[in-house]
N, C-alpha and C. Protein backbone atom coordinates (compact mmCIF):
# COMPACT_ATOMS: atom_id res chain seq x y z
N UNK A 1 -4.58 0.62 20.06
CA UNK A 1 -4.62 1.88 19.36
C UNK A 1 -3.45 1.95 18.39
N UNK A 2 -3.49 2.46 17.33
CA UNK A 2 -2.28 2.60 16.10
C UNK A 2 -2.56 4.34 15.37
N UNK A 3 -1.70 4.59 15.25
CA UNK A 3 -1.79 6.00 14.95
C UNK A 3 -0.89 6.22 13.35
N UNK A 4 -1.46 7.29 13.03
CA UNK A 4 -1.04 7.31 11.35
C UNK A 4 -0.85 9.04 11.25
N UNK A 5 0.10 9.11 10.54
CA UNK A 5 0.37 10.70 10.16
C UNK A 5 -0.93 10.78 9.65
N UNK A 6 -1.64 12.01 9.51
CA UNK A 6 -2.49 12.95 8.67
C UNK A 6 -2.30 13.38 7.64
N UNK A 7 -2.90 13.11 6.79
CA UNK A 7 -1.94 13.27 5.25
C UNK A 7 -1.36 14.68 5.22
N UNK A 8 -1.81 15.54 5.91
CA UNK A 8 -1.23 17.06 5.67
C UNK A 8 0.05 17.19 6.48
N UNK A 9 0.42 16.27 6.87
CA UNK A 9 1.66 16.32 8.16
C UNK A 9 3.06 15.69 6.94
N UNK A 10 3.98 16.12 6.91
CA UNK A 10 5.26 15.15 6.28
C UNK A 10 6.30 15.06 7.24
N UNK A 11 7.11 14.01 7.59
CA UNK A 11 7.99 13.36 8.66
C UNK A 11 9.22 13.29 7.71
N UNK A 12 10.30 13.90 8.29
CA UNK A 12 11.31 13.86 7.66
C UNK A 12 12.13 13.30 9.12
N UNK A 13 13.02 12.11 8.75
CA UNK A 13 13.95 11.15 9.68
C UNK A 13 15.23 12.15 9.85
N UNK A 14 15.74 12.15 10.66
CA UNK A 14 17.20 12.51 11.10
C UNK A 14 17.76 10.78 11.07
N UNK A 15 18.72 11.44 12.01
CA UNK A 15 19.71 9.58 12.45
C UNK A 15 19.20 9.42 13.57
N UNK A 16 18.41 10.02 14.45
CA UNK A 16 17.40 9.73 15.65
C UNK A 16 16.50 10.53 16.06
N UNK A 17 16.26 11.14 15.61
CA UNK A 17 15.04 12.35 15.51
C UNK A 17 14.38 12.39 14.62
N UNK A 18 13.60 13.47 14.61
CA UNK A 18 12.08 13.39 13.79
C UNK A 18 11.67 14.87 13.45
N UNK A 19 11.51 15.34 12.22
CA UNK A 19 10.86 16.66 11.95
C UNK A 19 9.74 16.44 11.55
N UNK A 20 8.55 17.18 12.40
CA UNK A 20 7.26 16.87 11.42
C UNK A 20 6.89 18.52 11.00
N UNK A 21 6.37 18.66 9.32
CA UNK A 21 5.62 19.84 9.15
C UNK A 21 4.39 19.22 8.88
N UNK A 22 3.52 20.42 9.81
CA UNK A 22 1.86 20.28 9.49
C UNK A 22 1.93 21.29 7.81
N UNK A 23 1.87 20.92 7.24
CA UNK A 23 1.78 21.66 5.52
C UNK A 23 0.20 22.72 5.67
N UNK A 24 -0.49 22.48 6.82
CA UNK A 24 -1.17 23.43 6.12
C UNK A 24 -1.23 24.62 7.45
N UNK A 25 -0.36 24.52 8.40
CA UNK A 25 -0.26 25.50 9.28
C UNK A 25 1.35 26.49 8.62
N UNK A 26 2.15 25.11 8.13
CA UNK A 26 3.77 25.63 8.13
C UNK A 26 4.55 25.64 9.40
N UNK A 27 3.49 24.95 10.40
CA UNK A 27 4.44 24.84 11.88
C UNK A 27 5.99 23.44 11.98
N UNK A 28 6.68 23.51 12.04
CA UNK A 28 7.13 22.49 12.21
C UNK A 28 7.86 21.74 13.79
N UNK A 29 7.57 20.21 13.72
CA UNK A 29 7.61 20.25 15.41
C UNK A 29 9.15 19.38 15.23
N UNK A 30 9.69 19.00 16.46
CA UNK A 30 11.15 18.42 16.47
C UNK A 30 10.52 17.37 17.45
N UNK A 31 11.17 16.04 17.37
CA UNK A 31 10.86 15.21 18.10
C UNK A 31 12.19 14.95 18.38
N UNK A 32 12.77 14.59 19.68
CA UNK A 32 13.97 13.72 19.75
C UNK A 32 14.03 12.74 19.74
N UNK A 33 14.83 11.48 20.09
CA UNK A 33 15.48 10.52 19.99
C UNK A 33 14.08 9.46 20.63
N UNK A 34 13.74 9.97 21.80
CA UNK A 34 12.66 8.73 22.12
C UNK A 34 11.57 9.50 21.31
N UNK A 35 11.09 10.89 21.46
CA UNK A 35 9.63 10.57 20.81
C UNK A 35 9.64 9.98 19.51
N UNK A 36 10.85 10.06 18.27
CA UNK A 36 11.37 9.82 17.15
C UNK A 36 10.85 8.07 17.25
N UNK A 37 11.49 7.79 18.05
CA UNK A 37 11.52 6.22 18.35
C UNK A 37 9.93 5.51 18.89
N UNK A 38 9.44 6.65 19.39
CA UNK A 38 7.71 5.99 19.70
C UNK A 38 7.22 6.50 18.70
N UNK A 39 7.02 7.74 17.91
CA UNK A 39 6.28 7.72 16.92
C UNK A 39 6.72 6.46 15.68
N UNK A 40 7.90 5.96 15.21
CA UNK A 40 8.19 5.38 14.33
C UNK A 40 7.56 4.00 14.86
N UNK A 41 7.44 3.51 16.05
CA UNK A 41 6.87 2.29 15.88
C UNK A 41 5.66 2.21 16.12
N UNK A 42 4.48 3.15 16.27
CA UNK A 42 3.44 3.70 16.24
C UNK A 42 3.54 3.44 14.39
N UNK A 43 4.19 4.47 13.89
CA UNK A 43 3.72 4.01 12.56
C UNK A 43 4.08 3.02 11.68
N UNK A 44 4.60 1.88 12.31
CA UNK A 44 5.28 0.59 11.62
C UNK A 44 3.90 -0.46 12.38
N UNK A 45 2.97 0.06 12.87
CA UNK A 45 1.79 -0.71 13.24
C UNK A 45 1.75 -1.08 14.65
N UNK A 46 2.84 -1.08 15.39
CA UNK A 46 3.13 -1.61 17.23
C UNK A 46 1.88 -0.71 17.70
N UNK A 47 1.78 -1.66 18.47
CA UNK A 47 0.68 -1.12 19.97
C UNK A 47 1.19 -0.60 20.70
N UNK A 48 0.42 0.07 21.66
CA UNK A 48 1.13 1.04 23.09
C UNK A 48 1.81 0.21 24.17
N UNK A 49 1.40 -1.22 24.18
CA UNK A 49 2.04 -2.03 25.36
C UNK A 49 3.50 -2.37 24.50
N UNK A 50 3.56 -2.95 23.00
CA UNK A 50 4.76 -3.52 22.78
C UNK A 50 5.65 -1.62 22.81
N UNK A 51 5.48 -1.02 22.52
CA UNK A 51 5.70 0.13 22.39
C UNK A 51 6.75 0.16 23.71
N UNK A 52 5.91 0.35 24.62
CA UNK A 52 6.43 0.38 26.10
C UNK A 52 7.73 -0.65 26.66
N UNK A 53 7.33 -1.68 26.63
CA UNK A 53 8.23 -2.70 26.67
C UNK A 53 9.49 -2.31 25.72
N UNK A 54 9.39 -2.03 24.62
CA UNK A 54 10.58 -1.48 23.53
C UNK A 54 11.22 -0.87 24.21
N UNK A 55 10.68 0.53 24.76
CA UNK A 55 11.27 1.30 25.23
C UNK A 55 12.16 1.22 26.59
N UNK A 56 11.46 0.47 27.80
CA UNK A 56 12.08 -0.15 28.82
C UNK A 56 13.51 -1.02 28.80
N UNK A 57 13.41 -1.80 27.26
CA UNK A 57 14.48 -2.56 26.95
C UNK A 57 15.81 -2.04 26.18
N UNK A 58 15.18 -0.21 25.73
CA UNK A 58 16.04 0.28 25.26
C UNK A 58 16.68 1.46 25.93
N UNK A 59 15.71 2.47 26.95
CA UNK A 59 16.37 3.06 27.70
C UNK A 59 15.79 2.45 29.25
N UNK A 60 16.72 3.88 30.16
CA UNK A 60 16.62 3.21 31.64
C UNK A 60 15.05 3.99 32.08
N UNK A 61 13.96 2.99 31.17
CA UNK A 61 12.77 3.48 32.18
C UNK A 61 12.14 2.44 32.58
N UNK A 62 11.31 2.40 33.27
CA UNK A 62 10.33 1.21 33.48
C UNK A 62 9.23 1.09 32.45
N UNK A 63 8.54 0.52 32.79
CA UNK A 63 7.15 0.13 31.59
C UNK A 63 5.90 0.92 31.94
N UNK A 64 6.41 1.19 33.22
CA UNK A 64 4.85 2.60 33.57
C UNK A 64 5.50 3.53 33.25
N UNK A 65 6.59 4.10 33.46
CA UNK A 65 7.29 5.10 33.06
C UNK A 65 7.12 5.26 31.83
N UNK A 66 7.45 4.65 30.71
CA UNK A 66 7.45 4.61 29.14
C UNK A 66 5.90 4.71 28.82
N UNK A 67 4.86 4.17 29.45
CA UNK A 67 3.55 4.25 29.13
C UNK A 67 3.06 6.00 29.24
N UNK A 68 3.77 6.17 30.44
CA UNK A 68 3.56 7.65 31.17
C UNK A 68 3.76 8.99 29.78
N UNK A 69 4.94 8.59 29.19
CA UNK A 69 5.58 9.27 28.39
C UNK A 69 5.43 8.90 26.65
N UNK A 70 4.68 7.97 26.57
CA UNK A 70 4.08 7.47 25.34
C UNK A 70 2.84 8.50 25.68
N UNK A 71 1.70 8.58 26.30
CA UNK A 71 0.46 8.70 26.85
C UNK A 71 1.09 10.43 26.39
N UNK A 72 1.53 10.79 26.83
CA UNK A 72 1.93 12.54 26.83
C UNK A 72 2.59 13.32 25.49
N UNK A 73 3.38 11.75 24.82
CA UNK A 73 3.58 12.57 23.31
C UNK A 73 2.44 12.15 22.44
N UNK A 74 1.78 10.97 22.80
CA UNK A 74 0.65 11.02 22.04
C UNK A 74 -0.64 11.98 21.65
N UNK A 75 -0.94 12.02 23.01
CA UNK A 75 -1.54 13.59 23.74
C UNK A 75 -0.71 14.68 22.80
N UNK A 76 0.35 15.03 22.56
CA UNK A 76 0.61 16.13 22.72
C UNK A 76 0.52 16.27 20.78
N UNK A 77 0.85 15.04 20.51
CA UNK A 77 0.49 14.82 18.67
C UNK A 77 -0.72 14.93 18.30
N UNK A 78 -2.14 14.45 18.78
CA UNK A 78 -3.09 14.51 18.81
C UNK A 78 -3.59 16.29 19.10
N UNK A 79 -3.34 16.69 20.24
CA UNK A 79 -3.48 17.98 20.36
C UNK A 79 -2.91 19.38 19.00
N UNK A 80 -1.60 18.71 18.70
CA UNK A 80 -1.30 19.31 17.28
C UNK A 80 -1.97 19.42 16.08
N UNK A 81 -2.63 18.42 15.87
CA UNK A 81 -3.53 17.94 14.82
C UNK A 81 -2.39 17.19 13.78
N UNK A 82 -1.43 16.25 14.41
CA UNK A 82 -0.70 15.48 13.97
C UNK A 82 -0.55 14.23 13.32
N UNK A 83 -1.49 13.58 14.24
CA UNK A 83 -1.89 12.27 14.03
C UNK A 83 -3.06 12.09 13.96
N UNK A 84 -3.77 11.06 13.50
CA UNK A 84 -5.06 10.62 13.76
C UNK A 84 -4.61 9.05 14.20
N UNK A 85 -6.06 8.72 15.11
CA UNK A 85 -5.96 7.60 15.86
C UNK A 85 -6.44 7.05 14.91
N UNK A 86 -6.25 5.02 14.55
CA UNK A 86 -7.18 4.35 13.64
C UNK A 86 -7.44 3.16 14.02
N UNK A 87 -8.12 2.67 13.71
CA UNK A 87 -9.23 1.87 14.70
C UNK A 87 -8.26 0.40 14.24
């Protein structure tokens, strides 16, 4: 699975965070430091497994753990009308 902003969404970078505005609600969401860090390699093309592994090697979680918590901001981007999934 690979996921892509929605063209109506714009991502503005911090130094480890993430602002997204949906442009046509005007909502804007805050991501911190890990979701910042799974959405960005979500959109640099990574899969959900290298994704996971990234994350295990960068903070103290495991690889089900990081899947757990990939699975829930994805969910929770998708539910926004944030992302779209692409094949």
């Amino acid at each position: 699975m690979r996921l892509a902003l929605r063209s109506d969404v714009s991502a503005t970078d911090g130094d480890l965070d993430m602002v997204l505005l949906h442009e046509c609600t005007g909502r804007y969401w805050y991501l911190n430091a890990t979701g910042a860090f799974i959405l960005r390699l979500f959109l640099n093309g990574s899969e959900r497994t290298e994704i996971a592994r990234s994350m295990a090697e960068r903070f103290p979680v495991s690889v089900e753990e990081a899947s757990e918590d990939i699975e829930k901001l994805v969910s929770s981007l998708c539910t926004a009308d944030l992302v779209r999934v692409k094949a």
